[in-house]
C-alpha atoms as a PDB file:
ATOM      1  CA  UNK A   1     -64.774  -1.041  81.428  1.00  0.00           C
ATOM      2  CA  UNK A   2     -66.990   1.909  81.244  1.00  0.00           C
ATOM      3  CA  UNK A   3     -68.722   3.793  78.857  1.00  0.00           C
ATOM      4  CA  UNK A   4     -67.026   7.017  77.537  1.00  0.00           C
ATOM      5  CA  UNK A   5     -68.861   9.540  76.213  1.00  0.00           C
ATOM      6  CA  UNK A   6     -67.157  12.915  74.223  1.00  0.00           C
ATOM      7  CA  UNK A   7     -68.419  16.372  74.264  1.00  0.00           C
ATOM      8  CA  UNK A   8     -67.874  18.625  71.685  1.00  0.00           C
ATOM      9  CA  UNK A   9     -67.833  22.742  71.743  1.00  0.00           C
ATOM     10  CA  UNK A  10     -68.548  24.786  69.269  1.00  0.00           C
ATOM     11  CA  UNK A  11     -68.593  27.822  71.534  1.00  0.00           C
ATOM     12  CA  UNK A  12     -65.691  30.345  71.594  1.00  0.00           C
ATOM     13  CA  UNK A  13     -65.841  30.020  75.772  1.00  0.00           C
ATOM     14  CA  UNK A  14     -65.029  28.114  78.114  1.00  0.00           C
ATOM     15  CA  UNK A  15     -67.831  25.996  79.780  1.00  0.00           C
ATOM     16  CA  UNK A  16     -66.358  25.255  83.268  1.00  0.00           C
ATOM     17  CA  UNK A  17     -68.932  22.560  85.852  1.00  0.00           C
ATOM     18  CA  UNK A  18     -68.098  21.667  89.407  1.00  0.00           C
ATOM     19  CA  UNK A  19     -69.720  18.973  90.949  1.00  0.00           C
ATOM     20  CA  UNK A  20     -69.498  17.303  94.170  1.00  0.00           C
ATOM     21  CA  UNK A  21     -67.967  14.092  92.798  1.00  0.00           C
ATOM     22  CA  UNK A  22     -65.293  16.319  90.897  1.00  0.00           C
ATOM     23  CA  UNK A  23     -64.657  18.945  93.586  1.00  0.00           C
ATOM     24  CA  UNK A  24     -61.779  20.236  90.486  1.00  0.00           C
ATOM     25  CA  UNK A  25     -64.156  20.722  88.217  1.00  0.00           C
ATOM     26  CA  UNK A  26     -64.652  19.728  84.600  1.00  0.00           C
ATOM     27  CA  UNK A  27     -64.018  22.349  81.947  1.00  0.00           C
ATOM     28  CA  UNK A  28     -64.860  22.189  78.110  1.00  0.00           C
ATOM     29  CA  UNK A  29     -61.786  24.573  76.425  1.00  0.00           C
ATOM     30  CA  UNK A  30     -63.050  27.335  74.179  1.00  0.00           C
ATOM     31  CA  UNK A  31     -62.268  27.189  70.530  1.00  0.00           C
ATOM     32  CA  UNK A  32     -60.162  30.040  68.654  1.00  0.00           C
ATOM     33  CA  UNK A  33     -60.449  31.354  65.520  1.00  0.00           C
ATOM     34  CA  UNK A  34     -58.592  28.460  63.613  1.00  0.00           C
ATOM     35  CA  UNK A  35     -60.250  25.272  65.942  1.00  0.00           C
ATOM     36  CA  UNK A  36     -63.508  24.009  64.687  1.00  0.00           C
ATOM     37  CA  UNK A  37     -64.004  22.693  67.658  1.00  0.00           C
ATOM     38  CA  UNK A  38     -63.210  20.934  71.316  1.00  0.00           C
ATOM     39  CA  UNK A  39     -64.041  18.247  72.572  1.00  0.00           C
ATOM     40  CA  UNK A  40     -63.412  16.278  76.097  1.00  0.00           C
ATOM     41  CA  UNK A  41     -64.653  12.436  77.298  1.00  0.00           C
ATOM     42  CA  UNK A  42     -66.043  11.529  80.244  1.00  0.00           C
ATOM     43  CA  UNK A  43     -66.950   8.334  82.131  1.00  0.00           C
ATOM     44  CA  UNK A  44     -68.920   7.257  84.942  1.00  0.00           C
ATOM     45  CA  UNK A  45     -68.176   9.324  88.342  1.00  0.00           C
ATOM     46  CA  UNK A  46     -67.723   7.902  91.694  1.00  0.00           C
ATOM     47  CA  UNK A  47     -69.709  10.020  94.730  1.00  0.00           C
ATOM     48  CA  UNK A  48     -70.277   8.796  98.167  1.00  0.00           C
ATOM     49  CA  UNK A  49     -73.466   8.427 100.605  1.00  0.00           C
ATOM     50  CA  UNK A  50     -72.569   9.675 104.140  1.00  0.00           C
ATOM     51  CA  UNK A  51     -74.932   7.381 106.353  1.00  0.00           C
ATOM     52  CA  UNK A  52     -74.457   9.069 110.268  1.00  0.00           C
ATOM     53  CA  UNK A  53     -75.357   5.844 112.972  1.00  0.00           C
ATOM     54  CA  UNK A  54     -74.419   7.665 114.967  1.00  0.00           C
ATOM     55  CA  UNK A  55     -74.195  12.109 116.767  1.00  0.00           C
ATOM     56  CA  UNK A  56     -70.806  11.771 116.513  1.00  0.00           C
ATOM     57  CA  UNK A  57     -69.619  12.800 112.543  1.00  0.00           C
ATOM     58  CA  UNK A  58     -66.222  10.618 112.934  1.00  0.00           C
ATOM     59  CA  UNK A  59     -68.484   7.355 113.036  1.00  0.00           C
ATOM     60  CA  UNK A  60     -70.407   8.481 109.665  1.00  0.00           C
ATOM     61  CA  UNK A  61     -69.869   5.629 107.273  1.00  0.00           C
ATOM     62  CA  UNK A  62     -69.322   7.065 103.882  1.00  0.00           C
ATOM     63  CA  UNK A  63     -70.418   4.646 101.197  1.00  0.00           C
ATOM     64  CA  UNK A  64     -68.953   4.878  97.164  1.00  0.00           C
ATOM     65  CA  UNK A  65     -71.801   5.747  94.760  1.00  0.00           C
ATOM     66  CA  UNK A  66     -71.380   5.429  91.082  1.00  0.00           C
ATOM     67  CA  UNK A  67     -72.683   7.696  88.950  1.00  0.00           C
ATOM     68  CA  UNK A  68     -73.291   6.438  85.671  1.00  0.00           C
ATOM     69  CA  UNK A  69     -71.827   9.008  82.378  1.00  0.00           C
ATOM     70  CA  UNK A  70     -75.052   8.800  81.266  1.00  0.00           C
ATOM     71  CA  UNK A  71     -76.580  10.277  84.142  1.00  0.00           C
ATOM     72  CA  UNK A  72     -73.868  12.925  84.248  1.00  0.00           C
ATOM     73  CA  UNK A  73     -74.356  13.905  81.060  1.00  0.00           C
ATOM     74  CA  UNK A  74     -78.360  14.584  81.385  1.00  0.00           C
ATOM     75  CA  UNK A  75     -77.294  16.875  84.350  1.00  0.00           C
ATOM     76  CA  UNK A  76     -74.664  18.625  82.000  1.00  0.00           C
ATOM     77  CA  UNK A  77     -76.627  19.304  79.610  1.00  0.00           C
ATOM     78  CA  UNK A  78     -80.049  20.089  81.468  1.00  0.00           C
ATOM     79  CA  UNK A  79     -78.694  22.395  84.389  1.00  0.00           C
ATOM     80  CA  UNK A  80     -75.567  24.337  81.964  1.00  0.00           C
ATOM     81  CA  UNK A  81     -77.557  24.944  79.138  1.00  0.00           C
ATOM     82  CA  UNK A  82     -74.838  22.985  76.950  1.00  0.00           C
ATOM     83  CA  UNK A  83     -76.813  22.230  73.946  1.00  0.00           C
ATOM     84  CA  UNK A  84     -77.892  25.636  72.869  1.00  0.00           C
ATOM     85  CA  UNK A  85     -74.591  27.183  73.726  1.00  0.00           C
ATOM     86  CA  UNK A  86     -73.123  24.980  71.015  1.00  0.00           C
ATOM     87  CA  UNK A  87     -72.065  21.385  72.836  1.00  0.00           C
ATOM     88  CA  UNK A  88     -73.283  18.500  71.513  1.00  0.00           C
ATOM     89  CA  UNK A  89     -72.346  14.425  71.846  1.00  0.00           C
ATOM     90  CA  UNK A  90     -70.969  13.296  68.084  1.00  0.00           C
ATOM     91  CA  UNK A  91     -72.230   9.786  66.887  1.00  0.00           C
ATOM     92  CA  UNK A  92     -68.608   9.253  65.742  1.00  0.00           C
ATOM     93  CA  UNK A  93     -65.117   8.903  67.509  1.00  0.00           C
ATOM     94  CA  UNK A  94     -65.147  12.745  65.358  1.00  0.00           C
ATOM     95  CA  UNK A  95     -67.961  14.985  64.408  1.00  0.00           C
ATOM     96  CA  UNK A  96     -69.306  15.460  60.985  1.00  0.00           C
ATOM     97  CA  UNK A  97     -69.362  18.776  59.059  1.00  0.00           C
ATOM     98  CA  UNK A  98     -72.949  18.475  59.529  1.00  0.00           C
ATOM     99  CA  UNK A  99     -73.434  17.777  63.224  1.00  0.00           C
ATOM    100  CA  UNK A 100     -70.709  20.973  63.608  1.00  0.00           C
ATOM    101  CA  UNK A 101     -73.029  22.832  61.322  1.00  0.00           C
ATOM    102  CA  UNK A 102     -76.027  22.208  63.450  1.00  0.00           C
ATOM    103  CA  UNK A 103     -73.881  23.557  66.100  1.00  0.00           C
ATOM    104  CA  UNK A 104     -73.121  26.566  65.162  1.00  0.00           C
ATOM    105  CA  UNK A 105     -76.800  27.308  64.054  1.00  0.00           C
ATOM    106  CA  UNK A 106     -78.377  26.322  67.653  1.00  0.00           C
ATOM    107  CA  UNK A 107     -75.587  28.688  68.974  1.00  0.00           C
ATOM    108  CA  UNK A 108     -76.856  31.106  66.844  1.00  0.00           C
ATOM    109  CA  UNK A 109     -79.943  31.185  67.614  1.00  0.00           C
ATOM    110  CA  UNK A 110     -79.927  30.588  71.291  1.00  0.00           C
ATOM    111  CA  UNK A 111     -77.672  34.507  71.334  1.00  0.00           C
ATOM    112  CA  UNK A 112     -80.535  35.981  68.554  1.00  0.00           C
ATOM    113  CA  UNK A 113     -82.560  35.260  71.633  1.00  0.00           C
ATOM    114  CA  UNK A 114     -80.509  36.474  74.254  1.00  0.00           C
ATOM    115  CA  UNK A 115     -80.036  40.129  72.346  1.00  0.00           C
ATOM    116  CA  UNK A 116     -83.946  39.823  71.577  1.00  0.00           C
ATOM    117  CA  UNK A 117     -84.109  40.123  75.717  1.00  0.00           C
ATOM    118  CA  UNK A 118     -82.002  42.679  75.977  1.00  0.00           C
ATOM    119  CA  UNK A 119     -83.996  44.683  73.313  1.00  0.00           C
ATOM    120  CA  UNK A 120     -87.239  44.009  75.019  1.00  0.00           C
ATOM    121  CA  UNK A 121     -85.907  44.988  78.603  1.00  0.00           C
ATOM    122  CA  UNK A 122     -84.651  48.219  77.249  1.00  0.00           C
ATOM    123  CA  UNK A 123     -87.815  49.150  75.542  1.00  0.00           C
ATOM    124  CA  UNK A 124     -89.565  48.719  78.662  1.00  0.00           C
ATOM    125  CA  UNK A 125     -87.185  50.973  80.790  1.00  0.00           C
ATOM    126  CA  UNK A 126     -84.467  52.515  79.555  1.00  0.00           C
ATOM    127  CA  UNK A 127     -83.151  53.649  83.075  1.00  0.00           C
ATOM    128  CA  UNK A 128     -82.785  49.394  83.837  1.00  0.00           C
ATOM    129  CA  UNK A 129     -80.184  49.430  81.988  1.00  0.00           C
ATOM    130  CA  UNK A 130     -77.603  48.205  84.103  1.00  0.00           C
ATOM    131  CA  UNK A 131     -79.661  45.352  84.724  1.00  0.00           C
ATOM    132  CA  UNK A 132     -79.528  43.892  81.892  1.00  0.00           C
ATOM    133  CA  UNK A 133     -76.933  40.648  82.157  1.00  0.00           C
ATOM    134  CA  UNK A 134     -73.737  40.683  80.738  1.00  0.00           C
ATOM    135  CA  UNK A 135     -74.299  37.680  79.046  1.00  0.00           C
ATOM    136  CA  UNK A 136     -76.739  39.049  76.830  1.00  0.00           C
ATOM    137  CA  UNK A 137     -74.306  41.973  75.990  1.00  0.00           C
ATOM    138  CA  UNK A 138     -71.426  39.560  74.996  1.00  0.00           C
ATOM    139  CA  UNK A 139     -74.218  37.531  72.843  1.00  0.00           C
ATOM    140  CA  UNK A 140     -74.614  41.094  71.048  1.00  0.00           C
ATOM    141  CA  UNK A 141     -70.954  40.923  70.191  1.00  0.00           C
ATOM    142  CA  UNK A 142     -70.490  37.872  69.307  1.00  0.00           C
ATOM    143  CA  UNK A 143     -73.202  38.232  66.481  1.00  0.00           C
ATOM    144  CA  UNK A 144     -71.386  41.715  65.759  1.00  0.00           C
ATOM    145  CA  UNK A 145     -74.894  42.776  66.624  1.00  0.00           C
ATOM    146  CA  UNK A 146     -73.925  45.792  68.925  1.00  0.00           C
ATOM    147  CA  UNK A 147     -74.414  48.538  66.797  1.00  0.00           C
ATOM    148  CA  UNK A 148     -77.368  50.738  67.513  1.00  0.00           C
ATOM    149  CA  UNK A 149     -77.816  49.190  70.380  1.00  0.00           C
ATOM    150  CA  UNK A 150     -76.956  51.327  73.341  1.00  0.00           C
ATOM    151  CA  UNK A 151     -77.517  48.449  76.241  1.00  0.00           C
ATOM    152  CA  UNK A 152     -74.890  46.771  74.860  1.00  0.00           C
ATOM    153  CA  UNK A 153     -71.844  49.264  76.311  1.00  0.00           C
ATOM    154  CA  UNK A 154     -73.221  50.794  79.085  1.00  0.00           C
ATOM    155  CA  UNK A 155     -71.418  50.177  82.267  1.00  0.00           C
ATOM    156  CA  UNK A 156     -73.029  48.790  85.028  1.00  0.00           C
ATOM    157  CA  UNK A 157     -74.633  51.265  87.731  1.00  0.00           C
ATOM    158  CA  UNK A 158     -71.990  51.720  90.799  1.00  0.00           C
ATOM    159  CA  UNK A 159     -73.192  49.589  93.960  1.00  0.00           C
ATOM    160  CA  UNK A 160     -71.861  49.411  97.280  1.00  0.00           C
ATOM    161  CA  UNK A 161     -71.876  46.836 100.512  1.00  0.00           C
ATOM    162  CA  UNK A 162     -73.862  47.841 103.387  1.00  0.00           C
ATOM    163  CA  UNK A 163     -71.479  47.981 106.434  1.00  0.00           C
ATOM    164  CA  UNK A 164     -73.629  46.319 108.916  1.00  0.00           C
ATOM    165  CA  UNK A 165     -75.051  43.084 107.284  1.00  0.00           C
ATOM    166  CA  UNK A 166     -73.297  43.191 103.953  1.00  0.00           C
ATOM    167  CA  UNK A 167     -76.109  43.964 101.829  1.00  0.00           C
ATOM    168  CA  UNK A 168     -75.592  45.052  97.872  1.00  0.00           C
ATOM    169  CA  UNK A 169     -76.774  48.478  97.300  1.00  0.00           C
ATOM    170  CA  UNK A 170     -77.352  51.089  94.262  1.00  0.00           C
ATOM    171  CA  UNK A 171     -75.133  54.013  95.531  1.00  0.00           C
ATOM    172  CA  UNK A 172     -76.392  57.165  97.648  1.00  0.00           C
ATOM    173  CA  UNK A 173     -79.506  55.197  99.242  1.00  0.00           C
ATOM    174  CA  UNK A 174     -80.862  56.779 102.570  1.00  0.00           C
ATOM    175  CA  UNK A 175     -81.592  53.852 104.241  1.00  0.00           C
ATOM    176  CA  UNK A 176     -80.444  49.680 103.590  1.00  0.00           C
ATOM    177  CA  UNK A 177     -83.558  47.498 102.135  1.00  0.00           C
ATOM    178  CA  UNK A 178     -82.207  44.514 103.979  1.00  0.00           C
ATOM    179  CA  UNK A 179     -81.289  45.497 107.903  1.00  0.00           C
ATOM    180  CA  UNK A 180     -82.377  49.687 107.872  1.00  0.00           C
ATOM    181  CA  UNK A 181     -79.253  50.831 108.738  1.00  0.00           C
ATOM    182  CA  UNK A 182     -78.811  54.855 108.252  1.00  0.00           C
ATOM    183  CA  UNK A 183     -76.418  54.666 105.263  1.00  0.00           C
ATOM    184  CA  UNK A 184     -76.919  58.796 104.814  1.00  0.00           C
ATOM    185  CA  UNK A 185     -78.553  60.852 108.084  1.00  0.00           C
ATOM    186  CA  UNK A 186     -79.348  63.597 106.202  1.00  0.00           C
ATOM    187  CA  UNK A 187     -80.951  62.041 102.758  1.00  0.00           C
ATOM    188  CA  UNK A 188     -83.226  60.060 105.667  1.00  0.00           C
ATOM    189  CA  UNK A 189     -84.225  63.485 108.253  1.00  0.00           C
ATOM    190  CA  UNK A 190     -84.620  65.272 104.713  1.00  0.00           C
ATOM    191  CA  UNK A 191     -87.876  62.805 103.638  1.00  0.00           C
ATOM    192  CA  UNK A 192     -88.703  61.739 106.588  1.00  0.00           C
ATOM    193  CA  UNK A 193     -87.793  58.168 106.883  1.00  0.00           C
ATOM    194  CA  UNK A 194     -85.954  58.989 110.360  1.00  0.00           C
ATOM    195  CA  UNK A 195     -87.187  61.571 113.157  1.00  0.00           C
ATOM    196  CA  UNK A 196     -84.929  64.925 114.289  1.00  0.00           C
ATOM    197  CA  UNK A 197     -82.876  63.317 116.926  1.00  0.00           C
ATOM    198  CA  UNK A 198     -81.804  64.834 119.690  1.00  0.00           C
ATOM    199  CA  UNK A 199     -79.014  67.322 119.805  1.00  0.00           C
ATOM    200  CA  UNK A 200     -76.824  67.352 122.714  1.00  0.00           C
ATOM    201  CA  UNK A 201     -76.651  71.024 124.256  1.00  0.00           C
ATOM    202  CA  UNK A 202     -73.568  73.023 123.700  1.00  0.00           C
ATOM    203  CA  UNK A 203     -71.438  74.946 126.394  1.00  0.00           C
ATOM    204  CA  UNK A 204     -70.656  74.434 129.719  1.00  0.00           C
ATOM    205  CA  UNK A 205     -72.726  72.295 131.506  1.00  0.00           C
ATOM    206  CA  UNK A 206     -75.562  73.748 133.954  1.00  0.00           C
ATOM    207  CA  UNK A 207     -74.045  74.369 137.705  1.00  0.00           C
ATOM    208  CA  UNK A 208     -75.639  71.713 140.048  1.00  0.00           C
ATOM    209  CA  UNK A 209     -77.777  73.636 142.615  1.00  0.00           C
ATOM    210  CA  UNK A 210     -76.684  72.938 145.975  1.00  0.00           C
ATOM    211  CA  UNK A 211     -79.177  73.499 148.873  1.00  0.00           C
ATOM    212  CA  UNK A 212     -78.234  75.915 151.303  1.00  0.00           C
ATOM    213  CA  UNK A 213     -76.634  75.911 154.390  1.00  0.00           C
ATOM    214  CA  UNK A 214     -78.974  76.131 157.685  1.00  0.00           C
ATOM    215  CA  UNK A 215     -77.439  77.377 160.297  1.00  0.00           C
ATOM    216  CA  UNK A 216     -77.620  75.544 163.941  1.00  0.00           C
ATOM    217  CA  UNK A 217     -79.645  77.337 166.323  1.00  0.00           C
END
């Protein structure tokens, strides 16, 4: 049998990891206001090793891996940031009052540090404000730390896509910083990032000069 190994959440989000030996996904529920916590168990995964002997992909031989829980759990927590958002492993079929405790203050202070960011970004530059992540906004309100801090509810500066390669882009640019597509003709003639072209002539089009007859002699 293997080894099973619980999770428990603190956090009042949902943590949601997609790997590709769980192609569903694994998701650690939020907790409300009455639920100390969550929890979910998991236990060793099984992957495969594609081995191609050959150009053609229907002869790939497509050996089962295990993945030990262990192993998935060092991933978990190293690449999702699960332990400072308030997960932990409980040495008990249930956590203790302390180990939820500890919890709750690691939680704590990994958001103290996310609003500490946002403070420091908008010190720097005020006008960057739209850059600053949302995450770091919602850690402001879940410490009901948003007051007197205008970061925290500004809405994000309007972007659009460019239409030739797709590219994200602040709105009313000249030119697109990825492919240099002429987003406004104008904005680009008026500081000179494009040259005058060429206006066609208006009217009726020049009469064709025919050469003239010589008569026969």
């Amino acid at each position: 049998m293997s080894k099973r190994v619980q999770i428990c959440s603190i956090a009042p989000r949902e943590f949601f990891i997609k790997r590709s030996y769980n192609w569903s996904g694994m998701r650690i529920p939020a907790c409300g206001p009455t639920v100390p916590y969550t929890s979910i168990w998991l236990t060793d995964a099984v992957d495969e090793k594609i081995v191609h002997t050959s150009y053609k992909h229907e002869e790939a031989e497509h050996i089962p891996v295990t993945i030990p829980v262990e192993q998935i759990i060092a991933d978990f927590f190293g690449a999702e940031q699960l332990r400072e958002n308030g997960c932990f492993i409980p040495a008990g079929a249930e956590p203790t009052q302390a180990e939820l405790k500890q919890a709750r203050a690691t939680r704590k202070a990994y958001l103290q540090g996310l609003v500490q960011q946002g403070d420091n970004a908008y010190a720097r530059d005020p006008k960057a404000i739209s850059e600053i992540p949302g995450e770091w906004k919602a850690a402001a309100l879940e410490l009901n730390a948003a007051k007197g801090r205008g970061w925290v509810f500004a809405a994000p500066e309007e972007v659009s896509d460019c239409p030739v390669c797709g590219e994200t882009l602040k709105q009313g640019v000249a030119l697109c910083k990825s492919c240099g597509a002429i987003l406004d003709a104008e904005k680009a003639k008026k500081y000179g990032l494009v040259g005058e072209a060429e206006k066609p002539k208006r009217g009726r089009p020049a009469k064709k000069h025919e050469p003239e007859a010589v008569a026969a002699t």
